[in-house]
N, C-alpha and C. Protein backbone atom coordinates (compact mmCIF):
# COMPACT_ATOMS: atom_id res chain seq x y z
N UNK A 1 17.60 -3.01 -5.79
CA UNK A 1 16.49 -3.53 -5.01
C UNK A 1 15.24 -2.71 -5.32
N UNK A 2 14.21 -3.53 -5.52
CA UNK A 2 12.58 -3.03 -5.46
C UNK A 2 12.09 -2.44 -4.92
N UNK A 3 11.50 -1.38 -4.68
CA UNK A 3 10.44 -0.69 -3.59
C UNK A 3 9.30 -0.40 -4.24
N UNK A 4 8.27 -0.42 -3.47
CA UNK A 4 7.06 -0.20 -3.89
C UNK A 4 6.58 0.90 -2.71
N UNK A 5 6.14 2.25 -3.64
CA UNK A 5 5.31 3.14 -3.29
C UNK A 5 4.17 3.31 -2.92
N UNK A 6 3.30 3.24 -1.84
CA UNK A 6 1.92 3.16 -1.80
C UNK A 6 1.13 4.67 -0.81
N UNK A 7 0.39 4.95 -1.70
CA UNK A 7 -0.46 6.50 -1.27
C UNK A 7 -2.02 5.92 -1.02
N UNK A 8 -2.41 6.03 0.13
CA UNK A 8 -4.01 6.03 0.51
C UNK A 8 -4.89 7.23 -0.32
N UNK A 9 -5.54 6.93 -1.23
CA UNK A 9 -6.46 8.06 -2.43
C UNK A 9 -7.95 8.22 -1.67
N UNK A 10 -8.28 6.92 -1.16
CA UNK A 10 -9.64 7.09 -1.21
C UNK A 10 -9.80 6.51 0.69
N UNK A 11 -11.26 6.58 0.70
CA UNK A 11 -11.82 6.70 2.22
C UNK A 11 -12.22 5.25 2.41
N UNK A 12 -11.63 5.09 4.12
CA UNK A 12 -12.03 3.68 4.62
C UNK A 12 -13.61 3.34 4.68
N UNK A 13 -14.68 4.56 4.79
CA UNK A 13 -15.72 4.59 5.02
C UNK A 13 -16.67 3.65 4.49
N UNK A 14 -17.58 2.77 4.95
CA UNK A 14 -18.48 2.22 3.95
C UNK A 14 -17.62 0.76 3.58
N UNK A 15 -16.26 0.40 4.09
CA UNK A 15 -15.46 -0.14 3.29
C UNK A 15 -15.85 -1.60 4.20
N UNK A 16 -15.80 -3.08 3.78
CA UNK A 16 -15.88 -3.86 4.37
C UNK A 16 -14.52 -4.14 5.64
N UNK A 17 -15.19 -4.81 6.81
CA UNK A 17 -13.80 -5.22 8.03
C UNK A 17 -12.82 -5.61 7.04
N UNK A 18 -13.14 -6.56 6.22
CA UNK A 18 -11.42 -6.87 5.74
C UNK A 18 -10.67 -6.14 4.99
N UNK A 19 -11.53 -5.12 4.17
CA UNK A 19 -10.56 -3.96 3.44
C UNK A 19 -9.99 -3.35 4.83
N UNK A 20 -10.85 -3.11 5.47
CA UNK A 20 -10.13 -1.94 6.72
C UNK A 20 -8.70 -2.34 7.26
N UNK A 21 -8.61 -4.18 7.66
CA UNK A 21 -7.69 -4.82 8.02
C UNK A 21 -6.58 -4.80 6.91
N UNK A 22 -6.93 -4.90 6.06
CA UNK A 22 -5.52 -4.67 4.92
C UNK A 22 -4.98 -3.45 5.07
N UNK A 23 -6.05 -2.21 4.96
CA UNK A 23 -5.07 -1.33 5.13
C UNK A 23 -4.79 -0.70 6.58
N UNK A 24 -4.99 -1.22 7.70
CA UNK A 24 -4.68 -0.90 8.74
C UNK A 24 -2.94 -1.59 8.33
N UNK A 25 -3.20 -3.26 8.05
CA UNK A 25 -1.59 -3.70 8.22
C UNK A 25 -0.70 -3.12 6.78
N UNK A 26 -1.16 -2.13 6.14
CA UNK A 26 -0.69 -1.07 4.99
C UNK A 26 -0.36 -0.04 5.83
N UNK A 27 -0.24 0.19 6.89
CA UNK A 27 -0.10 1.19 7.57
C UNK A 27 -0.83 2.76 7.25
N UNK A 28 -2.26 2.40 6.63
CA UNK A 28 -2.75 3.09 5.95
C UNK A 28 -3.75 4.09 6.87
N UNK A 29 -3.82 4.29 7.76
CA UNK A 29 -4.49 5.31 8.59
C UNK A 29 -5.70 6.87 7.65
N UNK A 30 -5.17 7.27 7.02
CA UNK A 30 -5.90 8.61 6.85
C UNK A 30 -5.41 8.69 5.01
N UNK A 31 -6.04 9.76 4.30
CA UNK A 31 -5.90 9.85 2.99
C UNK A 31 -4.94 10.58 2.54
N UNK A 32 -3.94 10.77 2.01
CA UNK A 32 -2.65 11.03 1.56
C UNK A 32 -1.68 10.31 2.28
N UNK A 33 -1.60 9.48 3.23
CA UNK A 33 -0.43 8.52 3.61
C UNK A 33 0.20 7.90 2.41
N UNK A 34 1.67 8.25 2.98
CA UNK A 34 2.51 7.22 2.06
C UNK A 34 3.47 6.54 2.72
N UNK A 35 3.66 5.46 2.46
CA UNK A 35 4.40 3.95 3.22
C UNK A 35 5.16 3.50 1.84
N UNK A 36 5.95 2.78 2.31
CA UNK A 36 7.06 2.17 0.94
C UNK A 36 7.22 0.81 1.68
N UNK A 37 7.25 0.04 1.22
CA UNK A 37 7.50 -1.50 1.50
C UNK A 37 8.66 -2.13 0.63
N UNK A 38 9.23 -3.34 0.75
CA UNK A 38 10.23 -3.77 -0.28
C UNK A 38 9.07 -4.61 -1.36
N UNK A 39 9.30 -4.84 -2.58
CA UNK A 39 8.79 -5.17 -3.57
C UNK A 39 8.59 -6.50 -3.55
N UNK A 40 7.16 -6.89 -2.89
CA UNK A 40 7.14 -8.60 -2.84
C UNK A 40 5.53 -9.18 -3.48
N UNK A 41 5.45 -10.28 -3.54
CA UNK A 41 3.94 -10.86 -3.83
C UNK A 41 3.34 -10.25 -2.72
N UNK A 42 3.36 -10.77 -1.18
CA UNK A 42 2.71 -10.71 -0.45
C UNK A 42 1.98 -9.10 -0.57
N UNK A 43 3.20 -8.43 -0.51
CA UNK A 43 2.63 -6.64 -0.70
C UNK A 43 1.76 -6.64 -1.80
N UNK A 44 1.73 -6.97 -2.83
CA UNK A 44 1.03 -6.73 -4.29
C UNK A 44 -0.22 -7.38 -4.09
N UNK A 45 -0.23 -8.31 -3.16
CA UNK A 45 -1.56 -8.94 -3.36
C UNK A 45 -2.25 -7.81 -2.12
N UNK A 46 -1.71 -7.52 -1.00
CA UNK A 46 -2.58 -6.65 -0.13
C UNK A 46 -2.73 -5.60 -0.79
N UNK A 47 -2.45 -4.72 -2.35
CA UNK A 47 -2.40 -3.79 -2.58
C UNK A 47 -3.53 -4.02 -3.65
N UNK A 48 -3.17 -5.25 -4.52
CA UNK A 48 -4.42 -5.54 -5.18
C UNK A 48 -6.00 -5.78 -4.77
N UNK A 49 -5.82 -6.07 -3.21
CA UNK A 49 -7.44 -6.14 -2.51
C UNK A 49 -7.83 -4.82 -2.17
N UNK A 50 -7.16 -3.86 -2.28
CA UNK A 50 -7.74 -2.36 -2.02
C UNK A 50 -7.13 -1.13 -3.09
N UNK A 51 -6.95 -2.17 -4.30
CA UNK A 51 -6.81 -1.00 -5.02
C UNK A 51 -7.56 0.32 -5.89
N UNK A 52 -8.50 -0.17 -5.33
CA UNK A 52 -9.60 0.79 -5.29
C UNK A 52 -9.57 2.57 -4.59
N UNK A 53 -8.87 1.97 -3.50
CA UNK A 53 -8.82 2.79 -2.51
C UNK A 53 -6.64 3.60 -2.48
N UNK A 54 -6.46 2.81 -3.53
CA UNK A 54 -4.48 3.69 -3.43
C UNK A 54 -4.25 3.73 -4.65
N UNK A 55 -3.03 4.16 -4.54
CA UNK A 55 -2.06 4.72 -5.77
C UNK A 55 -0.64 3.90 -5.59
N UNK A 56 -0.32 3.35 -6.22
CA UNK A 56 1.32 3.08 -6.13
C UNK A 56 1.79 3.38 -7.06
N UNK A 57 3.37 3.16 -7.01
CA UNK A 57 4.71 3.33 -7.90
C UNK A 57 5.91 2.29 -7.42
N UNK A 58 6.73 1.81 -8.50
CA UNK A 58 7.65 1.28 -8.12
C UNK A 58 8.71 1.56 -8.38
N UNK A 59 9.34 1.52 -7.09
CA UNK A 59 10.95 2.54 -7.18
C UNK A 59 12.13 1.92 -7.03
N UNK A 60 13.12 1.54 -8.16
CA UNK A 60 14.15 1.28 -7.98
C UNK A 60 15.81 1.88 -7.54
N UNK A 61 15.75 1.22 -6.38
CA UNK A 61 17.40 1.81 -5.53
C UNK A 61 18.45 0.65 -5.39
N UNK A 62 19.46 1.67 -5.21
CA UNK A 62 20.94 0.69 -5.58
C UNK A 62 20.49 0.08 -4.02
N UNK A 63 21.34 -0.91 -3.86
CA UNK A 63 21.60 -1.53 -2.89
C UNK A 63 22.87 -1.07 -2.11
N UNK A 64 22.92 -1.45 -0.47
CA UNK A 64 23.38 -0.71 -0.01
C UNK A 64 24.33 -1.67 -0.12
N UNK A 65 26.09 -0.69 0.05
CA UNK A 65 27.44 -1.53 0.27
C UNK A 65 27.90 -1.49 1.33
């Protein structure tokens, strides 16, 4: 199974309401946060509207038995 890594790099400041709203529901609060989500469109596209502002990685783990 997929995971995707995501690190807050840069500052909400200056940033338009709807960047802020993406990464509020990124659980993105303050600069070095890191959150992991499962590996989907929906995530990639909220990650692609503020990728300005993060860092990701994608991490693959066994699935659980």
């Amino acid at each position: 199974m997929k995971k995707i890594r995501v690190r807050m790099t840069g500052s909400r400041i200056r940033e338009k309401p709807v960047t802020k709203k993406v990464m509020d529901s990124l659980g993105l609060k303050r600069i070095g946060t890191v959150r992991e989500y499962p590996y989907n469109e929906s995530v990639m596209g909220m990650i692609k509207k503020v990728i300005h502002l993060v860092s990701y990685e994608i991490i693959e783990t066994e699935a659980k038995k």
